[in-house]
C-alpha atoms as a PDB file:
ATOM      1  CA  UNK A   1     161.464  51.590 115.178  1.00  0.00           C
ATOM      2  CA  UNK A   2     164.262  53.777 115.620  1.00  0.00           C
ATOM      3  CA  UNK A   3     164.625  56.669 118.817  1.00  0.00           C
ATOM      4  CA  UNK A   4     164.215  59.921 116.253  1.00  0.00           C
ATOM      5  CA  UNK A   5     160.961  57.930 114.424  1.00  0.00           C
ATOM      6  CA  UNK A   6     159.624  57.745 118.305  1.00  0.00           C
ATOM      7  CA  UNK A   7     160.580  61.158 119.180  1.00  0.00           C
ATOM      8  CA  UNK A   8     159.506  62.127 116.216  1.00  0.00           C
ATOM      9  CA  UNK A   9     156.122  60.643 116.265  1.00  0.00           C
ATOM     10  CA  UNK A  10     156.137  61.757 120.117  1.00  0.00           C
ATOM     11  CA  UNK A  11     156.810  65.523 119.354  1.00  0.00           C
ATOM     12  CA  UNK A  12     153.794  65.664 116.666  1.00  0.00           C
ATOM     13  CA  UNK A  13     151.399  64.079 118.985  1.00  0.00           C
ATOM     14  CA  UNK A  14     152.092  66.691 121.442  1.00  0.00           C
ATOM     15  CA  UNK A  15     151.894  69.542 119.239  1.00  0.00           C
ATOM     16  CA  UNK A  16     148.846  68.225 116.930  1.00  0.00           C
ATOM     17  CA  UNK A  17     146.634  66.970 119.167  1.00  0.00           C
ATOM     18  CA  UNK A  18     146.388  70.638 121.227  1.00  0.00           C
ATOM     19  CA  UNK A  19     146.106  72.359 117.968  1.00  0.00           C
ATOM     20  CA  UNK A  20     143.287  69.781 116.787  1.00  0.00           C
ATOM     21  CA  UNK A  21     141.329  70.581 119.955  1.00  0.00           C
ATOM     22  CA  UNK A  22     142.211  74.381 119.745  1.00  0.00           C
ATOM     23  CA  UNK A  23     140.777  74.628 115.932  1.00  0.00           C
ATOM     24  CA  UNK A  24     137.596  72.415 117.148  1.00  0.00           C
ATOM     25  CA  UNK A  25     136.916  75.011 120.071  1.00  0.00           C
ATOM     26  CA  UNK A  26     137.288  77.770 118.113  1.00  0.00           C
ATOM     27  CA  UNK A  27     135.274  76.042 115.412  1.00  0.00           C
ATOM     28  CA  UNK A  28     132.858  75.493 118.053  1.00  0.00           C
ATOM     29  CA  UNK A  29     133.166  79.465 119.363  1.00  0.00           C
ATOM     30  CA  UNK A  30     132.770  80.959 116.043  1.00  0.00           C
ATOM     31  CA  UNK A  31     129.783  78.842 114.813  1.00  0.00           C
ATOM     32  CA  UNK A  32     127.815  79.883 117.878  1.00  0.00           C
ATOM     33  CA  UNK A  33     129.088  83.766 117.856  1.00  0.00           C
ATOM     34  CA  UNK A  34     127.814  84.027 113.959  1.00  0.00           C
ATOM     35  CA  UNK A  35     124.454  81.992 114.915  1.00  0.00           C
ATOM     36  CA  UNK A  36     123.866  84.424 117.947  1.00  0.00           C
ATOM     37  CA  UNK A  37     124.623  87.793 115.038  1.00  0.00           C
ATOM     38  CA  UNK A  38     122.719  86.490 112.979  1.00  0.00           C
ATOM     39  CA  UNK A  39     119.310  85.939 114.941  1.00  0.00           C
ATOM     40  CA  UNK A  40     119.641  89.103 116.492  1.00  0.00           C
ATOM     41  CA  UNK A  41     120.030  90.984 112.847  1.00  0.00           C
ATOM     42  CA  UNK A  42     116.790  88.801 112.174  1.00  0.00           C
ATOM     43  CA  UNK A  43     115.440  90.178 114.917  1.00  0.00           C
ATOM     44  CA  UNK A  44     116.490  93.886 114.109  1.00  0.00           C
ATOM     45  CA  UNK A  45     114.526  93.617 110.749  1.00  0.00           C
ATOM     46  CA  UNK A  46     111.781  91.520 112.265  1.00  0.00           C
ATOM     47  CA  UNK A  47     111.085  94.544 114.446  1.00  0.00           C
ATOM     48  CA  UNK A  48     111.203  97.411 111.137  1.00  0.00           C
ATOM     49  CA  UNK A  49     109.062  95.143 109.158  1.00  0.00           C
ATOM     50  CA  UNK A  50     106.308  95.262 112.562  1.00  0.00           C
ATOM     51  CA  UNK A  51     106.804  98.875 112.818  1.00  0.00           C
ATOM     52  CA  UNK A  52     106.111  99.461 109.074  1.00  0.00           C
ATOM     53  CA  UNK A  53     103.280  97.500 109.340  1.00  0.00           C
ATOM     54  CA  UNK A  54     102.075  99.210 112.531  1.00  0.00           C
ATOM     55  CA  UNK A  55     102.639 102.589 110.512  1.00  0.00           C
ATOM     56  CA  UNK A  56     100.969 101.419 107.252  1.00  0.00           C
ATOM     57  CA  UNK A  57      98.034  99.976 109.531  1.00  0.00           C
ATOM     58  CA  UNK A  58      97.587 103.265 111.435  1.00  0.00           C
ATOM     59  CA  UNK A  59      97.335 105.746 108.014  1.00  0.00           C
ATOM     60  CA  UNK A  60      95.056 102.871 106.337  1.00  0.00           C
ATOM     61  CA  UNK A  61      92.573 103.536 109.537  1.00  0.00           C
ATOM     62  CA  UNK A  62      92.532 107.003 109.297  1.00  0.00           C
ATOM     63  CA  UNK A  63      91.977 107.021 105.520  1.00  0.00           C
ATOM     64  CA  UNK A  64      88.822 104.769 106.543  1.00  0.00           C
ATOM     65  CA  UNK A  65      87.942 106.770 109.461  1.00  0.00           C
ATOM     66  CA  UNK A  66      87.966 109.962 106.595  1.00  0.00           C
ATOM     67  CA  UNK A  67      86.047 108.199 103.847  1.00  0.00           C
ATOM     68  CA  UNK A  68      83.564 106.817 106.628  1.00  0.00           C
ATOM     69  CA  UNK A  69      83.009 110.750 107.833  1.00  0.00           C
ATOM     70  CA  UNK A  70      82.879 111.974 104.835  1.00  0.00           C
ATOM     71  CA  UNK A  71      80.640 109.169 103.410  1.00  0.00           C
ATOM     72  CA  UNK A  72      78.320 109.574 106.332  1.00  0.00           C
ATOM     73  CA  UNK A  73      77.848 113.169 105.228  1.00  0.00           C
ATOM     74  CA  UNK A  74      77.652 113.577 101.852  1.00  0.00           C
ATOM     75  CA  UNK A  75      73.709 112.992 101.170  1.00  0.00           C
ATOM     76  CA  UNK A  76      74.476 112.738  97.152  1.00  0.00           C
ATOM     77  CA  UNK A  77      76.248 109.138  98.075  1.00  0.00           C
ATOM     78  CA  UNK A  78      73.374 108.040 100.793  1.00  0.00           C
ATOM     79  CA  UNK A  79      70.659 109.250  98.242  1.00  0.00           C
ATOM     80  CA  UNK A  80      72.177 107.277  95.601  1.00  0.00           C
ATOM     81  CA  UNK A  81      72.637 104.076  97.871  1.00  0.00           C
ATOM     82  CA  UNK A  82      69.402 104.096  98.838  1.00  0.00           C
ATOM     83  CA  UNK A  83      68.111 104.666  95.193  1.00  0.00           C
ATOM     84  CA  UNK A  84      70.053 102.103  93.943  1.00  0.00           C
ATOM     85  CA  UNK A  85      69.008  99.430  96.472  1.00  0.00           C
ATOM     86  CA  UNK A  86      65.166 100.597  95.452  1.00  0.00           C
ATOM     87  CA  UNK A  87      65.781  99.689  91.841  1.00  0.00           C
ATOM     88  CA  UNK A  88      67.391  96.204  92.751  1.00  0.00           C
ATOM     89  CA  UNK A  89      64.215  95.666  94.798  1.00  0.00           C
ATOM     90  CA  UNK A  90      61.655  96.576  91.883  1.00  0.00           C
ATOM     91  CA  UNK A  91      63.889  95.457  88.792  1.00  0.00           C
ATOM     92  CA  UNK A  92      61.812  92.997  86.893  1.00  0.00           C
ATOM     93  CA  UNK A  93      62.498  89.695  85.956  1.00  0.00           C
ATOM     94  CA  UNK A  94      63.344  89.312  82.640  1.00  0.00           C
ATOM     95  CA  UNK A  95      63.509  86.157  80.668  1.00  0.00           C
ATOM     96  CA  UNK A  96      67.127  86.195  80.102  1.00  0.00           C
ATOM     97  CA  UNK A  97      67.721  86.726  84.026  1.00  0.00           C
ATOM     98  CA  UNK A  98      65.221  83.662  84.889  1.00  0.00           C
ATOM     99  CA  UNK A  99      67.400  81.878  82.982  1.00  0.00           C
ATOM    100  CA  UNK A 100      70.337  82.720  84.266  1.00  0.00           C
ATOM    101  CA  UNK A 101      68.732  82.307  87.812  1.00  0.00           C
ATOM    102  CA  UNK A 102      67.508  78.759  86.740  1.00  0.00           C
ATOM    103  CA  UNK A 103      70.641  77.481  85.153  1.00  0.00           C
ATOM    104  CA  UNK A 104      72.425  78.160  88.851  1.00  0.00           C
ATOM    105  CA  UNK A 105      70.713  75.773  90.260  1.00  0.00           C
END
């Protein structure tokens, strides 16, 4: 092996091998920058979508809370509940419900 194939071979061991270990690092550095962005935009919209839900969550209560009140005092709905369950109570059995009733077991 000739001097310039040794100096040759010399010179691009010195100046690959830093470079290799330079584009591993920063390999290395980026990977773990974009992982670190990336869970905390995760994060971001984790947090929107609980606050949306918290928001939704609060108006569905108080659209309860409303019907409840206003269930509670409207004695047209309370008279019909109460009729209704009266008439399940007394309906009679007819044949075609004894059947039906029989058959389910």
């Amino acid at each position: 092996m000739s001097l310039r194939t040794r100096l040759l071979l010399a010179f691009a061991a010195v100046v690959l091998i830093p470079i290799a270990l330079l584009a591993y690092g920063l390999r290395q550095e980026m990977s773990r920058r974009l992982s670190e962005e990336y869970q905390r935009r995760v994060d971001q919209v984790v947090e929107v979508i609980r606050e949306d839900l918290a928001r939704e969550s609060a108006g569905i209560a108080e659209r309860l809370a409303s019907l409840e009140r206003a269930l509670v005092n409207d004695n047209r709905f309370r008279s019909a509940a109460v009729t209704a369950s009266l008439v399940r109570r007394r309906a009679p059995r007819t044949p075609a419900r004894r059947r039906r009733r029989t058959t389910a077991r």
